[in-house]
C-alpha atoms as a PDB file:
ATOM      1  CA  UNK A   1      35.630 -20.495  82.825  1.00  0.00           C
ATOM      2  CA  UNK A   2      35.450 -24.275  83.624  1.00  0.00           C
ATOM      3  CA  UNK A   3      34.755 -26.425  81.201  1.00  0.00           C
ATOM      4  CA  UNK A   4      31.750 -28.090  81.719  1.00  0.00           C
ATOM      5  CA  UNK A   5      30.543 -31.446  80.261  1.00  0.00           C
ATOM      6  CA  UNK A   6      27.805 -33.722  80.001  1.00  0.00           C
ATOM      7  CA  UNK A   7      26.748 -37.205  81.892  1.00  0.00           C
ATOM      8  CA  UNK A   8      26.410 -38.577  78.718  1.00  0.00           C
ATOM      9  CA  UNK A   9      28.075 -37.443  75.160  1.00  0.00           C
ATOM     10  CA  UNK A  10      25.331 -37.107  72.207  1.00  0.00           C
ATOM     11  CA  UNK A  11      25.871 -37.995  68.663  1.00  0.00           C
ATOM     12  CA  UNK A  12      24.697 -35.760  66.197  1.00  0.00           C
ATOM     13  CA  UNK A  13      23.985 -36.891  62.622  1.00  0.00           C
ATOM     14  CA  UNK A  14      24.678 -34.191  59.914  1.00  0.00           C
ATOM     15  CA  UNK A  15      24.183 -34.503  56.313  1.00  0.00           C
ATOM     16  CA  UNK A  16      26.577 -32.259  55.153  1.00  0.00           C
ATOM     17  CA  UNK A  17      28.934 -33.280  56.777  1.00  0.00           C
ATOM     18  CA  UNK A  18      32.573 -34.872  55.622  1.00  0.00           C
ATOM     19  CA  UNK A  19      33.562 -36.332  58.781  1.00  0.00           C
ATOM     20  CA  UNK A  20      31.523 -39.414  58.513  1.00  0.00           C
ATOM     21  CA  UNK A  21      28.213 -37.697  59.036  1.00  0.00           C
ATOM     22  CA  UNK A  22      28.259 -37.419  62.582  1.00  0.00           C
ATOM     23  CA  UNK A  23      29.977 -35.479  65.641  1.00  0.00           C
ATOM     24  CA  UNK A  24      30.240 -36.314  69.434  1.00  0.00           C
ATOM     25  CA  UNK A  25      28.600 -33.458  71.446  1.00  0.00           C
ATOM     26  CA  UNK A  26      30.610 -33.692  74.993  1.00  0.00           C
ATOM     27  CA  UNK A  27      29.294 -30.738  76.483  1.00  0.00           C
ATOM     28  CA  UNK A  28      27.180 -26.660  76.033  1.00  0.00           C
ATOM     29  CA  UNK A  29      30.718 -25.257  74.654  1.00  0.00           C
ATOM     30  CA  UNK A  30      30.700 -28.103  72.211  1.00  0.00           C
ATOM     31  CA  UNK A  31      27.184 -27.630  71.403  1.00  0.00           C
ATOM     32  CA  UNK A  32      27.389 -24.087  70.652  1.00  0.00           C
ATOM     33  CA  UNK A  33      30.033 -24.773  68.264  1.00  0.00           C
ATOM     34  CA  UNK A  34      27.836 -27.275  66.808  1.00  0.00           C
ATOM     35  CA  UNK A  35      24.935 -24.858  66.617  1.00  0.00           C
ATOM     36  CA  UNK A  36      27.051 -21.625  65.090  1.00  0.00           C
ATOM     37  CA  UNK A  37      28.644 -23.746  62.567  1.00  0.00           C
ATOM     38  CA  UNK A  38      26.902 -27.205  61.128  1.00  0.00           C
ATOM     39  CA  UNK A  39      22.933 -25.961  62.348  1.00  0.00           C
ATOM     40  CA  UNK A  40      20.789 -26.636  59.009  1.00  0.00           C
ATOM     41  CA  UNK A  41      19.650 -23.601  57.982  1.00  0.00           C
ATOM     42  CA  UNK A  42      15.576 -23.986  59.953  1.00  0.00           C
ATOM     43  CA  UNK A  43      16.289 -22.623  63.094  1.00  0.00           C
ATOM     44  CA  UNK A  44      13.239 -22.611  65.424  1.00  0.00           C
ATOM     45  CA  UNK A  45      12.393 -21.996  68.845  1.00  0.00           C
ATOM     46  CA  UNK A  46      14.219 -24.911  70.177  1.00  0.00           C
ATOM     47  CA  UNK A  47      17.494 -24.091  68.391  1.00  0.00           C
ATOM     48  CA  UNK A  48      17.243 -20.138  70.652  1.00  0.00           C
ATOM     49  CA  UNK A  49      16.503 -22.199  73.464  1.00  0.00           C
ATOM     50  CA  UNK A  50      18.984 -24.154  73.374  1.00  0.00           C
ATOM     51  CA  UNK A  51      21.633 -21.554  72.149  1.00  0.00           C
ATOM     52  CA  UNK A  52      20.412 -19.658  75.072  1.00  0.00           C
ATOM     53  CA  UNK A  53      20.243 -23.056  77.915  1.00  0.00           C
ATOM     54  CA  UNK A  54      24.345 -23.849  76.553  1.00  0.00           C
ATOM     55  CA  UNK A  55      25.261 -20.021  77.496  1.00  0.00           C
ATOM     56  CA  UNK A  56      23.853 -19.869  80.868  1.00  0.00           C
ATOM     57  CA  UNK A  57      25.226 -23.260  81.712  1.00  0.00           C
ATOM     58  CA  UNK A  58      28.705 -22.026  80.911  1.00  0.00           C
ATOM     59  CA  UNK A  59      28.134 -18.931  83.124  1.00  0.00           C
ATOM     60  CA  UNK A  60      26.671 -21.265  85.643  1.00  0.00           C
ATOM     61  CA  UNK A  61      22.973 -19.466  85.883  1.00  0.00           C
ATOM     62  CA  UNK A  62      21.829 -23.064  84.365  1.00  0.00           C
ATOM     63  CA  UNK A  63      23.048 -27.093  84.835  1.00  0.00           C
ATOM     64  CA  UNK A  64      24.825 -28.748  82.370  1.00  0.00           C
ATOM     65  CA  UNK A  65      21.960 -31.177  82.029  1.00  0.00           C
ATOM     66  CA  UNK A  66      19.616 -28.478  81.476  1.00  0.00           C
ATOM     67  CA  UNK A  67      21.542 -27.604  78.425  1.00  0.00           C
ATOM     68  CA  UNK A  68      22.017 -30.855  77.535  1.00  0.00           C
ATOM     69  CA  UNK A  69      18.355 -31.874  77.523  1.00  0.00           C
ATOM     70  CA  UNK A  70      17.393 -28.471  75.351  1.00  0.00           C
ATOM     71  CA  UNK A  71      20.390 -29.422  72.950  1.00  0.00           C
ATOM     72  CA  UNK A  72      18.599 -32.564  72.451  1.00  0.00           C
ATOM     73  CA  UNK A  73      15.494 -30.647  71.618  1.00  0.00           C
ATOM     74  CA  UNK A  74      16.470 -28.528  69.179  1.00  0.00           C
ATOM     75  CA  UNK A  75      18.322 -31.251  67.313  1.00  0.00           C
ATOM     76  CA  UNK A  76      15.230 -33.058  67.098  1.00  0.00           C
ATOM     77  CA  UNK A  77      12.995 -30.329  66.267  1.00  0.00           C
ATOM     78  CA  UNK A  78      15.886 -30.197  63.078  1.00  0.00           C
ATOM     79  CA  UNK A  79      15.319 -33.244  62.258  1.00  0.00           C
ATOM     80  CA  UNK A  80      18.937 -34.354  62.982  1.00  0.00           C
ATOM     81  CA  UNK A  81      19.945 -37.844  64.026  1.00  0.00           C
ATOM     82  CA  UNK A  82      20.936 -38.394  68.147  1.00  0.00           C
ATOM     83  CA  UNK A  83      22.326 -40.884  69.705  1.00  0.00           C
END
């Protein structure tokens, strides 16, 4: 498997987190690290759609930017800081 990445990185703002608050989402693997491990605990529609938009980009059934753009979403919809 390839490792796919995005156009453009996102920052994600966590609370809980030590690193300085924030992590650098480069691509879907990235973000469904991001979503297994640091997600707050409200996980809506948005956060499945995503989860489900970053796995079909990595088997190629979606684009990266697809993934990318429903990554945003869901981060949103949790209230999280992007950049």
């Amino acid at each position: 498997m390839a490792v796919e990445q995005w156009n453009d990185p996102i920052q994600v703002g966590f609370e809980n987190e030590t690193s300085g608050g924030a992590r650098v989402i480069l691509g879907p693997l990235d973000a469904l690290k991001c979503l297994a491990d640091l997600w707050p605990s409200a996980r809506g529609l948005r956060y499945l759609k995503a989860r489900s938009t970053c796995r079909a980009a990595l088997d190629g059934r979606k684009s990266v930017e697809e993934a990318r753009a429903e990554f945003v979403a869901a981060a949103e919809e949790a209230k999280l800081k992007v950049n």
